[in-house]
PDB file of N, CA and C in Angstrom:
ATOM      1  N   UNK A   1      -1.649  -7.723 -16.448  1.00  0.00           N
ATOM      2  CA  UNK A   1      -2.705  -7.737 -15.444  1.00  0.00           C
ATOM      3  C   UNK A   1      -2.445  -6.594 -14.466  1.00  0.00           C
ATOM      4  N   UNK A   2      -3.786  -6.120 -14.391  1.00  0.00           N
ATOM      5  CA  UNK A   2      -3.309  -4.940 -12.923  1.00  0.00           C
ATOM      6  C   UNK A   2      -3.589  -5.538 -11.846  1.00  0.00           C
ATOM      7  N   UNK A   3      -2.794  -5.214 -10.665  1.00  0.00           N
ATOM      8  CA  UNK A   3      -2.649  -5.847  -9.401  1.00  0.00           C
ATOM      9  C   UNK A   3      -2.602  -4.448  -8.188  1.00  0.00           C
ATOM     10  N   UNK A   4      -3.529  -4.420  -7.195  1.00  0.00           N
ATOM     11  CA  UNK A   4      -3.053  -3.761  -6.302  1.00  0.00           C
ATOM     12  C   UNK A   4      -2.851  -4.194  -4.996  1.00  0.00           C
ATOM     13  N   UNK A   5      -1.965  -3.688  -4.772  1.00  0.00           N
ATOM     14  CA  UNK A   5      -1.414  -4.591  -3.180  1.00  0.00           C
ATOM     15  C   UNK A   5      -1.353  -3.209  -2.192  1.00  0.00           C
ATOM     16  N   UNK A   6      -2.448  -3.879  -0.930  1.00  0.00           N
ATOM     17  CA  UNK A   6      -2.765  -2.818   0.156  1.00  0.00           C
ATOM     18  C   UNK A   6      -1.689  -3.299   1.292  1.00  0.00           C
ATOM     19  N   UNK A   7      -1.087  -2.383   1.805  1.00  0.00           N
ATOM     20  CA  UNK A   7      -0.033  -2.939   3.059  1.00  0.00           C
ATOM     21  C   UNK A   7       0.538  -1.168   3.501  1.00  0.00           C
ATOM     22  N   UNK A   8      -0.247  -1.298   5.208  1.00  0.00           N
ATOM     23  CA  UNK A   8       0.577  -0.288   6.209  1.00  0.00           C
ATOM     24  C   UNK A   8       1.956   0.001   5.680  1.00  0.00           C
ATOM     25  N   UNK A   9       2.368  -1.016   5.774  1.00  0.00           N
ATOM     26  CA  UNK A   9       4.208  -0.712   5.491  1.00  0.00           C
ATOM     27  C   UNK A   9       4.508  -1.183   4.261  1.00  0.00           C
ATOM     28  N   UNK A  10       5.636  -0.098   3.837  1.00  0.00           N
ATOM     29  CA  UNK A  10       6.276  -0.538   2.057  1.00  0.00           C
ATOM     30  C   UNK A  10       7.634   0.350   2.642  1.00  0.00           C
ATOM     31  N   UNK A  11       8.711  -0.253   1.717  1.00  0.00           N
ATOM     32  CA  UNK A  11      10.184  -0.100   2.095  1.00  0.00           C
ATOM     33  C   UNK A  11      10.297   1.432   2.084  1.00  0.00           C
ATOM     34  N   UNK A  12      10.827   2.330   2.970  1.00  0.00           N
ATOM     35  CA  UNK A  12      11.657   2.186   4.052  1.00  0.00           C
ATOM     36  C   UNK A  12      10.783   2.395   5.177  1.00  0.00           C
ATOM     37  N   UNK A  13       9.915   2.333   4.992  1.00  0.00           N
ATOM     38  CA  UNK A  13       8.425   1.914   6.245  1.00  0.00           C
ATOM     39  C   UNK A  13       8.257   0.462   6.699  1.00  0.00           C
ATOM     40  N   UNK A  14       8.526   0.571   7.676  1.00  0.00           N
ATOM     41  CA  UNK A  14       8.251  -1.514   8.447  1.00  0.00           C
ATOM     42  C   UNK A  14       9.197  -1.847   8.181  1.00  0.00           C
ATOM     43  N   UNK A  15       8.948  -3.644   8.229  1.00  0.00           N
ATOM     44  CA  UNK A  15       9.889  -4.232   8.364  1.00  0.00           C
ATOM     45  C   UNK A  15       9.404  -5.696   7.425  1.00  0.00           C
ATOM     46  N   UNK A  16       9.046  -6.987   7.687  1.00  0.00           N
ATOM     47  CA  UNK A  16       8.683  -7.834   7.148  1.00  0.00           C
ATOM     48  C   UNK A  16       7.518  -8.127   5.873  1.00  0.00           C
ATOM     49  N   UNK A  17       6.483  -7.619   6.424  1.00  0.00           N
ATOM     50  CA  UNK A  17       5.786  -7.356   5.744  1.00  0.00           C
ATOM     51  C   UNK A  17       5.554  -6.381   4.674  1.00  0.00           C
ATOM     52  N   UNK A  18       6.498  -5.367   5.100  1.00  0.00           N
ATOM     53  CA  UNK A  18       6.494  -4.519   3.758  1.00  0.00           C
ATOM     54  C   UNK A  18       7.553  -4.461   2.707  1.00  0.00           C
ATOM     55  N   UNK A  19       8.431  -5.447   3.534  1.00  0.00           N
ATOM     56  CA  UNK A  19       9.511  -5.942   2.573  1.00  0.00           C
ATOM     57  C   UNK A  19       9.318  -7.110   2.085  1.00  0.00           C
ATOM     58  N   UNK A  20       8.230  -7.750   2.436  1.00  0.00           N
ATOM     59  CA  UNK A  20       7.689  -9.005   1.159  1.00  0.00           C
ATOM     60  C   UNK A  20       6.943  -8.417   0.292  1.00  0.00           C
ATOM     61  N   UNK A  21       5.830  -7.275   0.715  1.00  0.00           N
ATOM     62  CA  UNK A  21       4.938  -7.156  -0.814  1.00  0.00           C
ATOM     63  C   UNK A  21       6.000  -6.185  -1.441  1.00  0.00           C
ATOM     64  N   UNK A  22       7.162  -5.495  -1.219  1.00  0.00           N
ATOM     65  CA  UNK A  22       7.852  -4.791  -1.901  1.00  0.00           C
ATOM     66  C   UNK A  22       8.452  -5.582  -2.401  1.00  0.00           C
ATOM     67  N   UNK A  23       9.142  -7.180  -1.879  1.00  0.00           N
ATOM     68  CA  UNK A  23       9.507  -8.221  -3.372  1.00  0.00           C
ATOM     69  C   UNK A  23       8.864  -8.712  -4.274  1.00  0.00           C
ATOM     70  N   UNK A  24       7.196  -8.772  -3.667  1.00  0.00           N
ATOM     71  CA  UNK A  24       6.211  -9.938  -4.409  1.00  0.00           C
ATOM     72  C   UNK A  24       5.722  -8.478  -5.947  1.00  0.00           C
ATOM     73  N   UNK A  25       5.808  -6.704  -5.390  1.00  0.00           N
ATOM     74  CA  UNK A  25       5.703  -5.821  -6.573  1.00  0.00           C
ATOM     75  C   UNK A  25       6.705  -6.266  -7.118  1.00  0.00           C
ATOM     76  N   UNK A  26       8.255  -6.007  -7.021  1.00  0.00           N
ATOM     77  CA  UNK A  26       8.945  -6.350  -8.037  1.00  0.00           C
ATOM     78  C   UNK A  26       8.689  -7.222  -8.871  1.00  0.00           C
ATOM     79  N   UNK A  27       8.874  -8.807  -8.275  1.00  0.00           N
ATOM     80  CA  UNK A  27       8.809  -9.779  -9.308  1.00  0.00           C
ATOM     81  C   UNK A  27       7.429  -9.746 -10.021  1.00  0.00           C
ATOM     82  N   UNK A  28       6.132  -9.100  -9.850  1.00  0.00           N
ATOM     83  CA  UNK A  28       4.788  -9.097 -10.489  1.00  0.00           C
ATOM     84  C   UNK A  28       5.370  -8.033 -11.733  1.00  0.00           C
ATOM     85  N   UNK A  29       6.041  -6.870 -11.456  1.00  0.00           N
ATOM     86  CA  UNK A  29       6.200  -6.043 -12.255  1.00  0.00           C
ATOM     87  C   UNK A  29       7.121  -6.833 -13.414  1.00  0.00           C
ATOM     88  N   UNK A  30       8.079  -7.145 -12.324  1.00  0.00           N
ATOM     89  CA  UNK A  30       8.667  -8.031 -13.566  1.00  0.00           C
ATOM     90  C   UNK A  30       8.299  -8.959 -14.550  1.00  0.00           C
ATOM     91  N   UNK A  31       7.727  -9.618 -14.267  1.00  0.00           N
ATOM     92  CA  UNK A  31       6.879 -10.614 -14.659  1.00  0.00           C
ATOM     93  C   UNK A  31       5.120 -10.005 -15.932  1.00  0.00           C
ATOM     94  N   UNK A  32       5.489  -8.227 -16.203  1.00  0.00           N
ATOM     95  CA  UNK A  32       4.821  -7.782 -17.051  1.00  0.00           C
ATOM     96  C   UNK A  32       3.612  -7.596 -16.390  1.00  0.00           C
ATOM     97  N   UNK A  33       3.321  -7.341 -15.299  1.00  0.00           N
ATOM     98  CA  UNK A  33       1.903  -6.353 -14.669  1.00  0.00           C
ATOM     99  C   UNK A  33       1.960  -5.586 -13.789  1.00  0.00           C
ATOM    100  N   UNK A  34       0.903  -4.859 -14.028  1.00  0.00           N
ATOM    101  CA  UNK A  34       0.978  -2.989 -13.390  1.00  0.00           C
ATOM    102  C   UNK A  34       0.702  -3.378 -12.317  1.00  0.00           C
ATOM    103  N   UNK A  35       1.615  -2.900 -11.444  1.00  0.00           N
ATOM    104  CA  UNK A  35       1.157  -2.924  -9.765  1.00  0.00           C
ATOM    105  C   UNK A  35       1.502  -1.729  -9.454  1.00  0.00           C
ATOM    106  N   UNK A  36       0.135  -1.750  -8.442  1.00  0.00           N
ATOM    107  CA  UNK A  36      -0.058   0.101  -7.630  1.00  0.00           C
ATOM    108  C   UNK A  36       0.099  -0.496  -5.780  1.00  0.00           C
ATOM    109  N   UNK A  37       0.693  -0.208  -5.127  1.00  0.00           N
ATOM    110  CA  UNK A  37       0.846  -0.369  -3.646  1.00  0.00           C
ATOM    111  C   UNK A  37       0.411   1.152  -2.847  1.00  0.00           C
ATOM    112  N   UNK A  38      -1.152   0.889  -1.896  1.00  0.00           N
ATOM    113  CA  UNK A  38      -1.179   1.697  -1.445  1.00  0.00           C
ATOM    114  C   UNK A  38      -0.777   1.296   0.034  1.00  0.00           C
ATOM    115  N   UNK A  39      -0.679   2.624   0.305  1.00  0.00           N
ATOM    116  CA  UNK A  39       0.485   2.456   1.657  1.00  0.00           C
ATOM    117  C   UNK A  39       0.582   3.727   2.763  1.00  0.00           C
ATOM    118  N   UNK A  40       1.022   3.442   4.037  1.00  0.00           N
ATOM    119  CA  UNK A  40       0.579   4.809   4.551  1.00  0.00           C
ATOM    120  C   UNK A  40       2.039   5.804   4.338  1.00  0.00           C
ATOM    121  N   UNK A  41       1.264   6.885   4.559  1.00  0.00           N
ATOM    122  CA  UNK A  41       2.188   8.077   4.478  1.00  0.00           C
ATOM    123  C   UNK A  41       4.157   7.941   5.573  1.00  0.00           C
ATOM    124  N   UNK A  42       5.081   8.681   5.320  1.00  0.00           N
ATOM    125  CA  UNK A  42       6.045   8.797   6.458  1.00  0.00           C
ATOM    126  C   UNK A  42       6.250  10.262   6.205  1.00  0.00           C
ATOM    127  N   UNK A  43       6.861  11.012   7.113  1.00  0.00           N
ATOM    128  CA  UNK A  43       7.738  12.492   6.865  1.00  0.00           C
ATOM    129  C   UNK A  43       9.042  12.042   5.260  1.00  0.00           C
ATOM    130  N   UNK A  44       8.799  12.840   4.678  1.00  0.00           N
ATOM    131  CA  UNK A  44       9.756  13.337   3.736  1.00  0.00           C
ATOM    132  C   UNK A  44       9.581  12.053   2.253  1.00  0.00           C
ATOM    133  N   UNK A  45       8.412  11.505   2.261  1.00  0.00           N
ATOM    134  CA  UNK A  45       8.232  10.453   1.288  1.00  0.00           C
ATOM    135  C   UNK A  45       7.044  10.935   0.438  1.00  0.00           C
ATOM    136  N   UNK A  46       7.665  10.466  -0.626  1.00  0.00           N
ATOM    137  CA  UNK A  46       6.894  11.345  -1.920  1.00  0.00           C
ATOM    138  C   UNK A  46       5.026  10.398  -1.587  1.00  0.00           C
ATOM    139  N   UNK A  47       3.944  11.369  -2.258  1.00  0.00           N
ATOM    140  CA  UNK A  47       2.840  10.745  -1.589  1.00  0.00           C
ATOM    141  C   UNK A  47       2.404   9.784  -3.134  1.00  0.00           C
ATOM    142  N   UNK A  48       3.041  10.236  -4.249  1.00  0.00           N
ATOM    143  CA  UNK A  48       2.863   9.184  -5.348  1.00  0.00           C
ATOM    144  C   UNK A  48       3.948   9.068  -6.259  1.00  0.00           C
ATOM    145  N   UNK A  49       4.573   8.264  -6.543  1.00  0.00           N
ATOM    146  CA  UNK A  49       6.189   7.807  -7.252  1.00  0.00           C
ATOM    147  C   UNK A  49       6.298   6.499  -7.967  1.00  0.00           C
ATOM    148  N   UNK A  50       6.634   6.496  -8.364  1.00  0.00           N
ATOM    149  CA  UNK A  50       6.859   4.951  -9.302  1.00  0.00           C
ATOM    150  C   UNK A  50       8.291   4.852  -8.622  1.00  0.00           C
ATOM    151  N   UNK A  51       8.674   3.845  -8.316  1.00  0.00           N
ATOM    152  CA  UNK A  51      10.366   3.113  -7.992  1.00  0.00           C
ATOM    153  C   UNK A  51      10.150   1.382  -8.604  1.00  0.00           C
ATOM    154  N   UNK A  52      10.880   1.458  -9.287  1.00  0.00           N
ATOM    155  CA  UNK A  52      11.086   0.066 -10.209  1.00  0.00           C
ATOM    156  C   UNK A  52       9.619  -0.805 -10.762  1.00  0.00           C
ATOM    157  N   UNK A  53       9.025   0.673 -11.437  1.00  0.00           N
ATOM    158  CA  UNK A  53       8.286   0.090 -12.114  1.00  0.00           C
ATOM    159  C   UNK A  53       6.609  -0.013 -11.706  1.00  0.00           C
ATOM    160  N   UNK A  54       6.649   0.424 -10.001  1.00  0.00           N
ATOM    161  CA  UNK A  54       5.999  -0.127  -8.907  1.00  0.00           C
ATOM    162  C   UNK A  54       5.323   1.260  -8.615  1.00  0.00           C
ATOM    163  N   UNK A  55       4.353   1.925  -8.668  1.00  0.00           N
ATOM    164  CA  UNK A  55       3.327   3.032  -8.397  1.00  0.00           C
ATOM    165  C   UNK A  55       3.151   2.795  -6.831  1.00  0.00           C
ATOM    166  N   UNK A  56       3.682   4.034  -6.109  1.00  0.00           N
ATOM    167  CA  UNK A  56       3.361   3.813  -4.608  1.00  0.00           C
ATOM    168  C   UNK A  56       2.523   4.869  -3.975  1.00  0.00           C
ATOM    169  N   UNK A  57       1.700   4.658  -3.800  1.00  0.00           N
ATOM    170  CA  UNK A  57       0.549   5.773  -3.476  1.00  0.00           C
ATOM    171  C   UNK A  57       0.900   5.911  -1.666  1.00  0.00           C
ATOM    172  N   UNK A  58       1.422   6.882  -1.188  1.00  0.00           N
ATOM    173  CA  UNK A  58       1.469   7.018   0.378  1.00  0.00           C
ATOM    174  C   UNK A  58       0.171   8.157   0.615  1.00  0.00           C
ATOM    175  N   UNK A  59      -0.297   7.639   1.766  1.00  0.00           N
ATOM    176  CA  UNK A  59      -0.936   8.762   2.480  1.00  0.00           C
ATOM    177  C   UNK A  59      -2.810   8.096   2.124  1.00  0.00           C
ATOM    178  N   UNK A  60      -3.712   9.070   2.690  1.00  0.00           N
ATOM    179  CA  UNK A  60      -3.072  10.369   3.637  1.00  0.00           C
ATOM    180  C   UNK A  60      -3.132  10.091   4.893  1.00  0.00           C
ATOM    181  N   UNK A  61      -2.504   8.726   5.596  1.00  0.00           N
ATOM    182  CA  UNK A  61      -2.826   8.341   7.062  1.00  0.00           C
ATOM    183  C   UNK A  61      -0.836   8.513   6.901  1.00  0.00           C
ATOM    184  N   UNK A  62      -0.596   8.718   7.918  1.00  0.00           N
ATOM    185  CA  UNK A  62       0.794   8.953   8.532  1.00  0.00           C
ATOM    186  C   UNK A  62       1.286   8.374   9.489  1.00  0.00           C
ATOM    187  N   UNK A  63       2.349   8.030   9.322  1.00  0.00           N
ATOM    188  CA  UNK A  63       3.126   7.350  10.475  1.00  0.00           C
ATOM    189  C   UNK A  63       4.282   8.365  11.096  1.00  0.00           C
ATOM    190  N   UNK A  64       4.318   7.880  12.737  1.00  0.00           N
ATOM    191  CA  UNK A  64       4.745   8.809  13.256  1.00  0.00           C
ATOM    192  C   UNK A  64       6.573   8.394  13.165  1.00  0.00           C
ATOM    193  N   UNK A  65       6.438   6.783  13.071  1.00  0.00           N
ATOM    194  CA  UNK A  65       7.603   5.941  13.604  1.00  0.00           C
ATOM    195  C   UNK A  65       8.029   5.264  11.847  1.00  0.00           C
ATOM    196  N   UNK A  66       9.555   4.716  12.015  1.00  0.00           N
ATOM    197  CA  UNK A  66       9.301   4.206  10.877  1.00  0.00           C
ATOM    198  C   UNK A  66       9.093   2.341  11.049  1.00  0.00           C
ATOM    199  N   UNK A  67       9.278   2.126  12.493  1.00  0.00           N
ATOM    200  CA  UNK A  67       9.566   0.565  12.685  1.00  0.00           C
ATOM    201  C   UNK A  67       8.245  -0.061  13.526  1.00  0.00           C
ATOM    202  N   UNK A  68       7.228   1.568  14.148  1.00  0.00           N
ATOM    203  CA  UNK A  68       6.197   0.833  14.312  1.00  0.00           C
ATOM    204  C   UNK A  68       4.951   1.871  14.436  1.00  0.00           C
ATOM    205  N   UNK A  69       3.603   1.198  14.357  1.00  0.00           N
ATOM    206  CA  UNK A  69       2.419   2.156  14.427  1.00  0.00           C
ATOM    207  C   UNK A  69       1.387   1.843  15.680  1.00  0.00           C
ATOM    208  N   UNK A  70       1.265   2.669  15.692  1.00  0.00           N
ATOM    209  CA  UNK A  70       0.002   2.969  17.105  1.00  0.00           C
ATOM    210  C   UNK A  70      -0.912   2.668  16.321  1.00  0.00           C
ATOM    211  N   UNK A  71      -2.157   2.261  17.338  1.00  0.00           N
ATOM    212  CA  UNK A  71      -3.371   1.391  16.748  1.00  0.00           C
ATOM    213  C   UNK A  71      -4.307   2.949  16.200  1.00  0.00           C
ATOM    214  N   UNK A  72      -4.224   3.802  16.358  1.00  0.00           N
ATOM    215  CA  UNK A  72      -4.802   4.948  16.172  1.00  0.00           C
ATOM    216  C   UNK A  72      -4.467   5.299  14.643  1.00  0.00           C
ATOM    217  N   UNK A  73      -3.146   5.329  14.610  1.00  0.00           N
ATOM    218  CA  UNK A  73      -2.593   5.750  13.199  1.00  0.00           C
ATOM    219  C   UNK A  73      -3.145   4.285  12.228  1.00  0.00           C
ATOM    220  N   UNK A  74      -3.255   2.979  12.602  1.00  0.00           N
ATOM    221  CA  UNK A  74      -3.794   2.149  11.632  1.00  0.00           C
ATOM    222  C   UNK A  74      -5.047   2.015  11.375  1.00  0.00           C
ATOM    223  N   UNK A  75      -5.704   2.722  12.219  1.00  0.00           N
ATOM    224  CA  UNK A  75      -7.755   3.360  12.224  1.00  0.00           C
ATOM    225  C   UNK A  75      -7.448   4.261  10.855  1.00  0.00           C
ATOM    226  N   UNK A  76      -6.399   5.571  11.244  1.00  0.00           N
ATOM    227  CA  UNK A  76      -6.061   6.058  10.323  1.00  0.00           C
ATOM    228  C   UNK A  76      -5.600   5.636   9.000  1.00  0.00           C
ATOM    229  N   UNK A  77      -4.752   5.087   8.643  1.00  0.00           N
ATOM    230  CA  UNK A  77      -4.525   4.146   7.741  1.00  0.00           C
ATOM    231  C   UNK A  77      -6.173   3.415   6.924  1.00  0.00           C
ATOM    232  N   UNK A  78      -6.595   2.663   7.729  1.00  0.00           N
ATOM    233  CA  UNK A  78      -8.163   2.003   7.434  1.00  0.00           C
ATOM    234  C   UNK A  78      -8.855   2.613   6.475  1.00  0.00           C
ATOM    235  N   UNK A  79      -9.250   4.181   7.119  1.00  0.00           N
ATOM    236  CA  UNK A  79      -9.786   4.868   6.531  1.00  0.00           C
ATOM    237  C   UNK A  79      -9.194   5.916   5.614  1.00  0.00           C
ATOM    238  N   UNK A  80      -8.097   6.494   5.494  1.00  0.00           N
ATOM    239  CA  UNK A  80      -7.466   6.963   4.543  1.00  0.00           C
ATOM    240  C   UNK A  80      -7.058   5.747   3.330  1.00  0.00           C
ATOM    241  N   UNK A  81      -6.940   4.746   3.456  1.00  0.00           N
ATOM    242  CA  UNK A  81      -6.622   4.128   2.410  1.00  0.00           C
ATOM    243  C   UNK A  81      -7.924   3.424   1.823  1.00  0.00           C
ATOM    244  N   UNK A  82      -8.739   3.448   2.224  1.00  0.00           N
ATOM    245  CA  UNK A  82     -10.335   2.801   2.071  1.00  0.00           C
ATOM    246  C   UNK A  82     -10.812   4.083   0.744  1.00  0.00           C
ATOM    247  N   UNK A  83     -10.837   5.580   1.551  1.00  0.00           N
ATOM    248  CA  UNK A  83     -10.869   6.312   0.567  1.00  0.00           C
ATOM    249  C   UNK A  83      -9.883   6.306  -0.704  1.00  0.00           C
ATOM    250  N   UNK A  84      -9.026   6.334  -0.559  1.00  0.00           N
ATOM    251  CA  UNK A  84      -7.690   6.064  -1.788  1.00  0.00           C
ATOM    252  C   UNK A  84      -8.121   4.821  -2.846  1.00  0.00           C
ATOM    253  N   UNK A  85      -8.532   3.848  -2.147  1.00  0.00           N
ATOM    254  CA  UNK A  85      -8.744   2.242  -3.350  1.00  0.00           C
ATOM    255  C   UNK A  85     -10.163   2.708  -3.892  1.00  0.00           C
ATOM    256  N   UNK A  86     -10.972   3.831  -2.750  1.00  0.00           N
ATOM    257  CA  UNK A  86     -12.147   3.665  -4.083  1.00  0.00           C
ATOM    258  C   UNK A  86     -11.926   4.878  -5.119  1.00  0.00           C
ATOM    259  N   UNK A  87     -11.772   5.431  -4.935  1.00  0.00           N
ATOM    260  CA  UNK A  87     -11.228   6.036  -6.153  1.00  0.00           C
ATOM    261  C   UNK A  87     -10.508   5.496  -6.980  1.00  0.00           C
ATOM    262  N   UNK A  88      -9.501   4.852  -6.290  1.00  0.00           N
ATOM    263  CA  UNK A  88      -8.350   4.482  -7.680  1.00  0.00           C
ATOM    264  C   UNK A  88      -9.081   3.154  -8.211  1.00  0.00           C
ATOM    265  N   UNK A  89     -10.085   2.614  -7.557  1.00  0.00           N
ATOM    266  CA  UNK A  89     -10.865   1.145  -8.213  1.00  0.00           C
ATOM    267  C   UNK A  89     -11.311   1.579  -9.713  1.00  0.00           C
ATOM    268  N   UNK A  90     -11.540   2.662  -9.551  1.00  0.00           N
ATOM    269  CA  UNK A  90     -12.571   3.456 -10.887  1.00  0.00           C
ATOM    270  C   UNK A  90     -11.815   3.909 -12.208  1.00  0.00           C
ATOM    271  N   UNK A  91     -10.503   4.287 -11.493  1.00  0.00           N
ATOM    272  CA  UNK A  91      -9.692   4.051 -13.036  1.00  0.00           C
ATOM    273  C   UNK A  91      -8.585   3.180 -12.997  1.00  0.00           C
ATOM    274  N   UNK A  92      -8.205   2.750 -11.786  1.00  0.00           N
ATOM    275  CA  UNK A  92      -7.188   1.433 -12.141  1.00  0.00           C
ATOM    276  C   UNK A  92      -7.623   0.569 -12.347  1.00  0.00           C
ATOM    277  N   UNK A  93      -8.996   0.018 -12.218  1.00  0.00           N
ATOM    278  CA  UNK A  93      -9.669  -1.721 -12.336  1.00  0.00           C
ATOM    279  C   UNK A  93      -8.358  -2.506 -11.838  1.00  0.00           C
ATOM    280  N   UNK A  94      -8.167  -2.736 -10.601  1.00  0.00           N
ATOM    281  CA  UNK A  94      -6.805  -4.148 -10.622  1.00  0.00           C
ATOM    282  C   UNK A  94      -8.017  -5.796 -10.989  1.00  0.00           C
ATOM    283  N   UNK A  95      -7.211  -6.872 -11.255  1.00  0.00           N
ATOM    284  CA  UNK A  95      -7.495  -7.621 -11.672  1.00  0.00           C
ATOM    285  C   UNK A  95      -7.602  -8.340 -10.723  1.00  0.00           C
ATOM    286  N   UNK A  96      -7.267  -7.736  -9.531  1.00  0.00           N
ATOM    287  CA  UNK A  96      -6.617  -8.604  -8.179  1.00  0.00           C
ATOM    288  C   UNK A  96      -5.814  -8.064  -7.011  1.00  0.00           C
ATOM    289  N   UNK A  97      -6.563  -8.096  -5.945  1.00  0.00           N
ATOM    290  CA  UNK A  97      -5.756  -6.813  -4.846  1.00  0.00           C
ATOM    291  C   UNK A  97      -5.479  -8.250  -3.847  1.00  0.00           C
ATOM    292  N   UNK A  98      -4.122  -7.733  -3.293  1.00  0.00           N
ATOM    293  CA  UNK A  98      -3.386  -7.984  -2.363  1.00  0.00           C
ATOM    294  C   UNK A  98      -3.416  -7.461  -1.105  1.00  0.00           C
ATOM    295  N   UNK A  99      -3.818  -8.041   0.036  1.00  0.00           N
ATOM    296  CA  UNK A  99      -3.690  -7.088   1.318  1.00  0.00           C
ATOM    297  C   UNK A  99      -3.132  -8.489   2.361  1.00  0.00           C
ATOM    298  N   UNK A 100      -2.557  -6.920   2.947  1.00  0.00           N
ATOM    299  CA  UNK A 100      -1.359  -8.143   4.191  1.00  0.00           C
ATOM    300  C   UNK A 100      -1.964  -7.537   5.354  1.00  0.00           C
ATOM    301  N   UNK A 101      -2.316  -8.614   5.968  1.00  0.00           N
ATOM    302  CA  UNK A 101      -3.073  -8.869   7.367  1.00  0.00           C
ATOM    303  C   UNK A 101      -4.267  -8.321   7.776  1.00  0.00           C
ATOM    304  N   UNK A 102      -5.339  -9.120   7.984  1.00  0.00           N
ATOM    305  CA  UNK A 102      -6.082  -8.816   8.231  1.00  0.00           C
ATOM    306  C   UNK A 102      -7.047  -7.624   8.696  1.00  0.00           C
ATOM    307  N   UNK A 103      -6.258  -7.295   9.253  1.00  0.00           N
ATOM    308  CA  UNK A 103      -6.383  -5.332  10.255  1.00  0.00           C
ATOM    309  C   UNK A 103      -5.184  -4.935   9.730  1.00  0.00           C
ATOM    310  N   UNK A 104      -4.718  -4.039   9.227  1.00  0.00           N
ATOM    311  CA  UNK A 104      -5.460  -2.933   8.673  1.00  0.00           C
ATOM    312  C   UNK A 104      -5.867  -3.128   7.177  1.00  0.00           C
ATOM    313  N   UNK A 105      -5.563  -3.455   6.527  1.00  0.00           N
ATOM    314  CA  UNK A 105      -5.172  -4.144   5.174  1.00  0.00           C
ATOM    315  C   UNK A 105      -6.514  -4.829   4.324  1.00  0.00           C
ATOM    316  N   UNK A 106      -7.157  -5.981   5.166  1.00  0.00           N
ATOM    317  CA  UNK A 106      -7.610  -7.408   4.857  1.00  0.00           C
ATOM    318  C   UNK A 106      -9.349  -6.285   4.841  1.00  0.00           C
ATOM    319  N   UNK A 107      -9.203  -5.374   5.521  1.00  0.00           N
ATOM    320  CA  UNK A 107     -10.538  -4.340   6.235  1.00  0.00           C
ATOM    321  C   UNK A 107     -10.810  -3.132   4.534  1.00  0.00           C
ATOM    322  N   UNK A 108      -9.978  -2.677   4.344  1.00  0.00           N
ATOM    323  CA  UNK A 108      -9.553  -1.770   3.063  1.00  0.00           C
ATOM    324  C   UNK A 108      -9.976  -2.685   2.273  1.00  0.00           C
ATOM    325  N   UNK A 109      -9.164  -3.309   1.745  1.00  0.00           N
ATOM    326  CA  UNK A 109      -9.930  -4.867   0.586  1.00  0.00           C
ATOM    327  C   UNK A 109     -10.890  -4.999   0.449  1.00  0.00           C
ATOM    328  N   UNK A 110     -11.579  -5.155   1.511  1.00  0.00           N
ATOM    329  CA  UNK A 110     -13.215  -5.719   1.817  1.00  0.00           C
ATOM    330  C   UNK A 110     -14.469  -4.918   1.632  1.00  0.00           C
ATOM    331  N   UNK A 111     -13.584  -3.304   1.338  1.00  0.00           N
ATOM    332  CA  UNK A 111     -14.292  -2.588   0.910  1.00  0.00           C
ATOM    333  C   UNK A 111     -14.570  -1.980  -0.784  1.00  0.00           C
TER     334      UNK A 111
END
């Protein structure tokens, strides 16, 4: 099954939340389905990479911090990743998207 999971933060970005959907990719991957995590950008992080299996699309909204974001950069985020899922809707088809919290995340989804 393809799965995409939308979340501001993915490891070494944030803290809680991006270290649960970075366990809930593992064990999905593990468990035999393609998961793509889009996610916002940091300085010196690749903007598309696979790490254990797990396709991580960063960008093109940026973070300035790695432990927290200004409400500006998650507008940013909104809309840089809004553009990113529709495109990738068209050749990834997920079977099922994941988004963590409502703003910024739950907003991307809905689109």
């Amino acid at each position: 099954m393809r799965l995409l999971i939308i979340n501001s933060e993915f490891p070494p970005v944030g803290a809680g939340a991006g270290n649960a959907s970075a366990h809930l990719a593992r064990r999905l991957v593990s468990a035999g389905n393609e998961v793509v995590v889009v996610t916002a950008g940091y300085r010196g992080l690749a903007k598309d990479e696979t790490v254990d299996g797990i396709r991580i699309l960063r960008g093109p909204a940026y973070r300035k911090r790695v432990d927290r974001s200004t409400a500006l950069e998650q507008v940013r985020f909104m809309i840089g990743a809004t553009l990113r899922c529709l495109t990738l809707v068209g050749s990834f088809r997920p079977a099922a998207v994941l988004a963590f919290f409502g703003l910024p995340s739950g907003a991307v989804a809905w689109c």
